[in-house]
Each structure stands twice: as C-alpha cells, then as structure tokens.
N, C-alpha and C. Protein backbone atom coordinates (compact mmCIF):
# COMPACT_ATOMS: atom_id res chain seq x y z
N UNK A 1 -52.77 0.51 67.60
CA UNK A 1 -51.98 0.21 66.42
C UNK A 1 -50.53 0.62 66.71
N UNK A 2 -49.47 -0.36 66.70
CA UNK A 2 -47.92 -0.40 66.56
C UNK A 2 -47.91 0.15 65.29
N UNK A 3 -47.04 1.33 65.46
CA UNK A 3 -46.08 1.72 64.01
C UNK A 3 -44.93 1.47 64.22
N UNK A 4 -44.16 1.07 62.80
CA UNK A 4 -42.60 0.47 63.22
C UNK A 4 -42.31 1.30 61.74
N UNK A 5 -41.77 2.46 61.83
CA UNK A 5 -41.42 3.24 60.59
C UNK A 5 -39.49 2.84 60.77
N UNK A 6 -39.31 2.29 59.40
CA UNK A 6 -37.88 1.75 58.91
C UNK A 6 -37.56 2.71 58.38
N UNK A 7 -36.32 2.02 57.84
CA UNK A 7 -34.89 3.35 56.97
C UNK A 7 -36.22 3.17 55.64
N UNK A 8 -35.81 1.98 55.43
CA UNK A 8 -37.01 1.80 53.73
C UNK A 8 -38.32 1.43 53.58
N UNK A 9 -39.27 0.92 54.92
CA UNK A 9 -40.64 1.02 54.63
C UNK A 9 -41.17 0.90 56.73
N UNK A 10 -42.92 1.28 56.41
CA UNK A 10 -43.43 1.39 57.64
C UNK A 10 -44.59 0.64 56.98
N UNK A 11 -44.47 0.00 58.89
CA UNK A 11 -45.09 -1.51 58.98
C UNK A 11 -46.33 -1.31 60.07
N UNK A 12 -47.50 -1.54 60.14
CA UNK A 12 -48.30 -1.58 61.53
C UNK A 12 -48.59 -2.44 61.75
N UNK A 13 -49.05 -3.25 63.23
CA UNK A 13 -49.11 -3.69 63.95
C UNK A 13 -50.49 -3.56 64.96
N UNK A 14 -51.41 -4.28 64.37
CA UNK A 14 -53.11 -4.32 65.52
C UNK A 14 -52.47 -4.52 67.24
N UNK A 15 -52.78 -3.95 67.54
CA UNK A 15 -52.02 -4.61 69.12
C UNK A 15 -52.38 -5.74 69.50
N UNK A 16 -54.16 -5.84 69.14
CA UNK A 16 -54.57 -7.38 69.76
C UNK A 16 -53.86 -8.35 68.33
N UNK A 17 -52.98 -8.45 68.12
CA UNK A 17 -52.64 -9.25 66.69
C UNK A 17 -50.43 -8.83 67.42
N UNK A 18 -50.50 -8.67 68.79
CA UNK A 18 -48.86 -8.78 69.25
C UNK A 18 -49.12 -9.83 70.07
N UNK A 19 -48.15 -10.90 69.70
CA UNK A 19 -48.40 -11.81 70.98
C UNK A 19 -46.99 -12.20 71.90
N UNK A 20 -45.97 -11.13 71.12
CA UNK A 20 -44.88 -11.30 72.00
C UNK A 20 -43.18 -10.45 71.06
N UNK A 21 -42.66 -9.74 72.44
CA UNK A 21 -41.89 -8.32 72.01
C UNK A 21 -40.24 -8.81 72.66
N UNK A 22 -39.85 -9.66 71.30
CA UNK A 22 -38.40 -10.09 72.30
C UNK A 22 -37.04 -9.20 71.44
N UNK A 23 -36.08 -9.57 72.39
CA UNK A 23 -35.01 -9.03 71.85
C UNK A 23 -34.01 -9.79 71.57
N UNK A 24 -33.45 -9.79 70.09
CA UNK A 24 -32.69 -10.73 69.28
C UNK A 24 -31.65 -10.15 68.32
N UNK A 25 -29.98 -10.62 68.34
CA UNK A 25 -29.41 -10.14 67.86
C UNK A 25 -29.50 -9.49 66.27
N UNK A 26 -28.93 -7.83 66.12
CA UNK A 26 -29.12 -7.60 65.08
C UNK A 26 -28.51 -7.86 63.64
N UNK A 27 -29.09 -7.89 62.58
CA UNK A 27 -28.84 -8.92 61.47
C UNK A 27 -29.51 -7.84 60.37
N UNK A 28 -29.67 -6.59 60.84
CA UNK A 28 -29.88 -5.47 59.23
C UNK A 28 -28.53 -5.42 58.78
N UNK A 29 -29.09 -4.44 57.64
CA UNK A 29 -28.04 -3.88 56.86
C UNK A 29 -26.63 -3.46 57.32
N UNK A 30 -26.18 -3.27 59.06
CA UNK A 30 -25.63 -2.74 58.65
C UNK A 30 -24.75 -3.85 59.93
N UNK A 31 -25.31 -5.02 59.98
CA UNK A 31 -24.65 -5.93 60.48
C UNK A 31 -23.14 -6.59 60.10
N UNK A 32 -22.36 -6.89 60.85
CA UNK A 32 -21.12 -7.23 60.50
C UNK A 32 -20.25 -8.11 61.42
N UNK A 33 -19.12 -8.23 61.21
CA UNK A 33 -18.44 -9.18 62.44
C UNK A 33 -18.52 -8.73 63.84
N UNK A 34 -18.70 -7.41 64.23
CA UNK A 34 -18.60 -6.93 65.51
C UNK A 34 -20.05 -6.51 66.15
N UNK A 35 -20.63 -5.80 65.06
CA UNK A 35 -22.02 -5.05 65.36
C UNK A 35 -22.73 -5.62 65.83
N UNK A 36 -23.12 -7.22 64.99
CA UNK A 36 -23.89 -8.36 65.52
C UNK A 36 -23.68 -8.28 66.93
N UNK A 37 -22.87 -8.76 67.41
CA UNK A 37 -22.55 -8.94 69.01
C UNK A 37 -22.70 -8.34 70.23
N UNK A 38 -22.56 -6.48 69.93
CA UNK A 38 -22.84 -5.82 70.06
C UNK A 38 -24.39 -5.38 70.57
N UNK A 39 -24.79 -5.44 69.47
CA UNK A 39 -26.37 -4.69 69.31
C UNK A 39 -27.55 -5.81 68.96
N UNK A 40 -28.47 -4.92 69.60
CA UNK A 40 -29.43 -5.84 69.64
C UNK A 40 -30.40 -5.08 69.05
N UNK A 41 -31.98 -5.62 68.28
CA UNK A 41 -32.93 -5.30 67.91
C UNK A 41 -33.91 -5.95 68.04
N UNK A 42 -35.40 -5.20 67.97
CA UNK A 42 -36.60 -6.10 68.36
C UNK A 42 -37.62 -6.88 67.25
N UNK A 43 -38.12 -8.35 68.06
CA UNK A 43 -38.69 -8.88 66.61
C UNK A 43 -39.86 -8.83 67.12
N UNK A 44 -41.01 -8.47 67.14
CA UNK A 44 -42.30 -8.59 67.29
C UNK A 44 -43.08 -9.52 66.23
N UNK A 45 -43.75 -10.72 67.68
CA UNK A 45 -44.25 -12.17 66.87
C UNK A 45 -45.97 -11.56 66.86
N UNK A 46 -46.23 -11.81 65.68
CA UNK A 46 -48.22 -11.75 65.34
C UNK A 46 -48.79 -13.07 65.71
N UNK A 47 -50.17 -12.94 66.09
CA UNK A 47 -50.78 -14.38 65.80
C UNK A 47 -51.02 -14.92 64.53
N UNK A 48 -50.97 -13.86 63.72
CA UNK A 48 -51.12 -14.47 61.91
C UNK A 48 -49.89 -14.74 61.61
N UNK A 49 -49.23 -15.07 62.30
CA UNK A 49 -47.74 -15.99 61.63
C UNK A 49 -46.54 -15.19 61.35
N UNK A 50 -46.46 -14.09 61.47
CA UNK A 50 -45.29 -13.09 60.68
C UNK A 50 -44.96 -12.59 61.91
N UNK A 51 -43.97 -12.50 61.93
CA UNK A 51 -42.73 -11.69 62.47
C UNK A 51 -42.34 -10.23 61.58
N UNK A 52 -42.63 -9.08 62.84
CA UNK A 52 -42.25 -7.75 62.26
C UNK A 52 -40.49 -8.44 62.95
N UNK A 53 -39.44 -7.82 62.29
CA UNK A 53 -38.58 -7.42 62.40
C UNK A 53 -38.10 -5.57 62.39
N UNK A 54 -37.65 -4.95 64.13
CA UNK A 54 -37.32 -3.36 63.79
C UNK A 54 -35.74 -3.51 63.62
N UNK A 55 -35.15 -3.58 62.66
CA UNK A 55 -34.08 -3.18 62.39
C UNK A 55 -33.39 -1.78 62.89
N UNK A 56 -34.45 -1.13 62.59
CA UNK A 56 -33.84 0.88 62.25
C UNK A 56 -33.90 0.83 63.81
N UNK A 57 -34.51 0.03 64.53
CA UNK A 57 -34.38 0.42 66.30
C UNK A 57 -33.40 -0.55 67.04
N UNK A 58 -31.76 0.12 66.50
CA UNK A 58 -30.70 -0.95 66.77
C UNK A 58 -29.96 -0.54 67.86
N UNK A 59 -29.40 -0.99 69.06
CA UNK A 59 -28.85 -0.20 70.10
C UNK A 59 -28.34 -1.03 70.98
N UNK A 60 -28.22 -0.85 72.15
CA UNK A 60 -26.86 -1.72 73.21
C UNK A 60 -28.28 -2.55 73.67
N UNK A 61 -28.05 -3.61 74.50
CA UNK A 61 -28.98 -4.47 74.73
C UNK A 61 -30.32 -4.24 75.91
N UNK A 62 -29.47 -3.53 76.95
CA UNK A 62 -30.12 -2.66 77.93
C UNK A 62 -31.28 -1.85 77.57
N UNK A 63 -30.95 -0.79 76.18
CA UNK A 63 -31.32 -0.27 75.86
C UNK A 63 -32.88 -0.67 75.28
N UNK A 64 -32.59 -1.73 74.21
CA UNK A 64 -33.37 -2.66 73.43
C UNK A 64 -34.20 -3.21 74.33
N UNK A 65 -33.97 -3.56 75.30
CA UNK A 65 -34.83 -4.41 76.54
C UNK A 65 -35.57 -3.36 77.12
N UNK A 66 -35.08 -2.26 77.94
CA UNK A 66 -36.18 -1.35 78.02
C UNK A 66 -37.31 -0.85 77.39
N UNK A 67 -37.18 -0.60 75.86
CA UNK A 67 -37.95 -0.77 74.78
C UNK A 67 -39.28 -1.37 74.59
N UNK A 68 -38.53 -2.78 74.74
CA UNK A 68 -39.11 -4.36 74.42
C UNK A 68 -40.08 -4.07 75.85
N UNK A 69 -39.59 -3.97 76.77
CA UNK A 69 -40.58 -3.75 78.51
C UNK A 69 -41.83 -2.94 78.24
N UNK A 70 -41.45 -1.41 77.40
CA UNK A 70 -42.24 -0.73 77.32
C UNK A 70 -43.65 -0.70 76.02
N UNK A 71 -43.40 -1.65 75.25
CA UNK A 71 -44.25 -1.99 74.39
C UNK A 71 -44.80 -3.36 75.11
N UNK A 72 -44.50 -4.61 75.21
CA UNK A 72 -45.50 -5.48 75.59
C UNK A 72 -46.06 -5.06 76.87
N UNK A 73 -45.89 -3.94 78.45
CA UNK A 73 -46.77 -3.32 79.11
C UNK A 73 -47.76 -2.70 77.96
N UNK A 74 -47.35 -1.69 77.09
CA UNK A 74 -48.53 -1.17 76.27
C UNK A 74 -49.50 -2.01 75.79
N UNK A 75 -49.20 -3.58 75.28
CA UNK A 75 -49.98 -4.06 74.32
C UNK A 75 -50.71 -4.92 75.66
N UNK A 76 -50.13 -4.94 76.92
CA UNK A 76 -51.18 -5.76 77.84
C UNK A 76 -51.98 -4.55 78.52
N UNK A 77 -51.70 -3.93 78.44
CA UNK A 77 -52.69 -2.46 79.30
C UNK A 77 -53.97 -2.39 77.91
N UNK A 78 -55.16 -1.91 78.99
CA UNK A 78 -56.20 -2.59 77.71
C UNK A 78 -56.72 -0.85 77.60
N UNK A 79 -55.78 0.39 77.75
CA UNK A 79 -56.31 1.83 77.86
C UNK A 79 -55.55 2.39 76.04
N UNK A 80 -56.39 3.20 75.35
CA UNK A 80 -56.16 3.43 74.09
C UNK A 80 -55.08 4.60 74.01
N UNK A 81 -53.92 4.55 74.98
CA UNK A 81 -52.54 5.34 74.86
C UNK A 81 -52.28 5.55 73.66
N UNK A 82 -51.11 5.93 73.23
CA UNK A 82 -50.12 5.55 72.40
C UNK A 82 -49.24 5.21 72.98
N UNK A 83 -48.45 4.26 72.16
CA UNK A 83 -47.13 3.35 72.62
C UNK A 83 -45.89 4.08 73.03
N UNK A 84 -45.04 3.12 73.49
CA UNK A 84 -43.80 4.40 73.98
C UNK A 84 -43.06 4.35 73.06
N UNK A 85 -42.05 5.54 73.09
CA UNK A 85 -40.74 5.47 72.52
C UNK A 85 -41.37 5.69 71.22
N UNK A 86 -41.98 6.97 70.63
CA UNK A 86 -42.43 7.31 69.26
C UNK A 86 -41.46 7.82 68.74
C-alpha cells in the first residue's frame, strides 16, 4: 500500500492497482508564473481510472525523477518492503 499524505488530505494506493509513476509539471496551490517551470511533481496513474496527483511532493525535476525511479522499482519488486522516501 502507497501512502501519499498531502498539506489537506491522505490518499492510498494498492500497489497492484499502480500502473505507472510519471513526472509532470506542478499545478498545486502554490503554482504560479515561475514555480510551474521550475518544479515538478508526481502523478500516479491506477488501473481504476484515477489519477493520484502528489502535490505536497514538489521539488527540482532531478529530484522528482529520482522519487518517481524509486517507487515504480517498489511497485515492480514483488517483496512486501515499504516504499521509499517515507
């Protein structure tokens, strides 16, 4: 189970129910003419149709991509870890 705890609510995530961990410019709250461009955040796609959006996990793109690396290895490794970057 993915936890994605926000500024205003926490969301989980079945792992077999991730089918893909990309990184896409950010567009929360605290987005603006520069920030957008800037920073990046992750959208995690379900097979039931919804898109988690992590806002609260907003940062330089490098950063975000390492992230993004270290969760879809978690969700293809079939061992009952916990995920990175808690």
């Amino acid at each position: 189970m993915l936890v994605v705890r926000g500024w205003l609510r926490t969301q989980t995530v079945a792992r077999d129910d991730i089918t893909a961990v990309e990184v896409v410019p950010y567009t929360g709250m605290l987005a603006g003419r520069d920030v957008d461009r800037f920073f990046r955040m992750l959208r995690i796609t379900c097979r039931r149709g919804r898109d988690v959006y992590v806002e609260s996990l907003m940062g330089s793109p490098a950063t975000v991509q390492a992230i993004a690396i270290g969760i879809e290895r978690w969700v293809l490794s079939r061992e009952d870890d916990v995920p990175p970057h808690r």
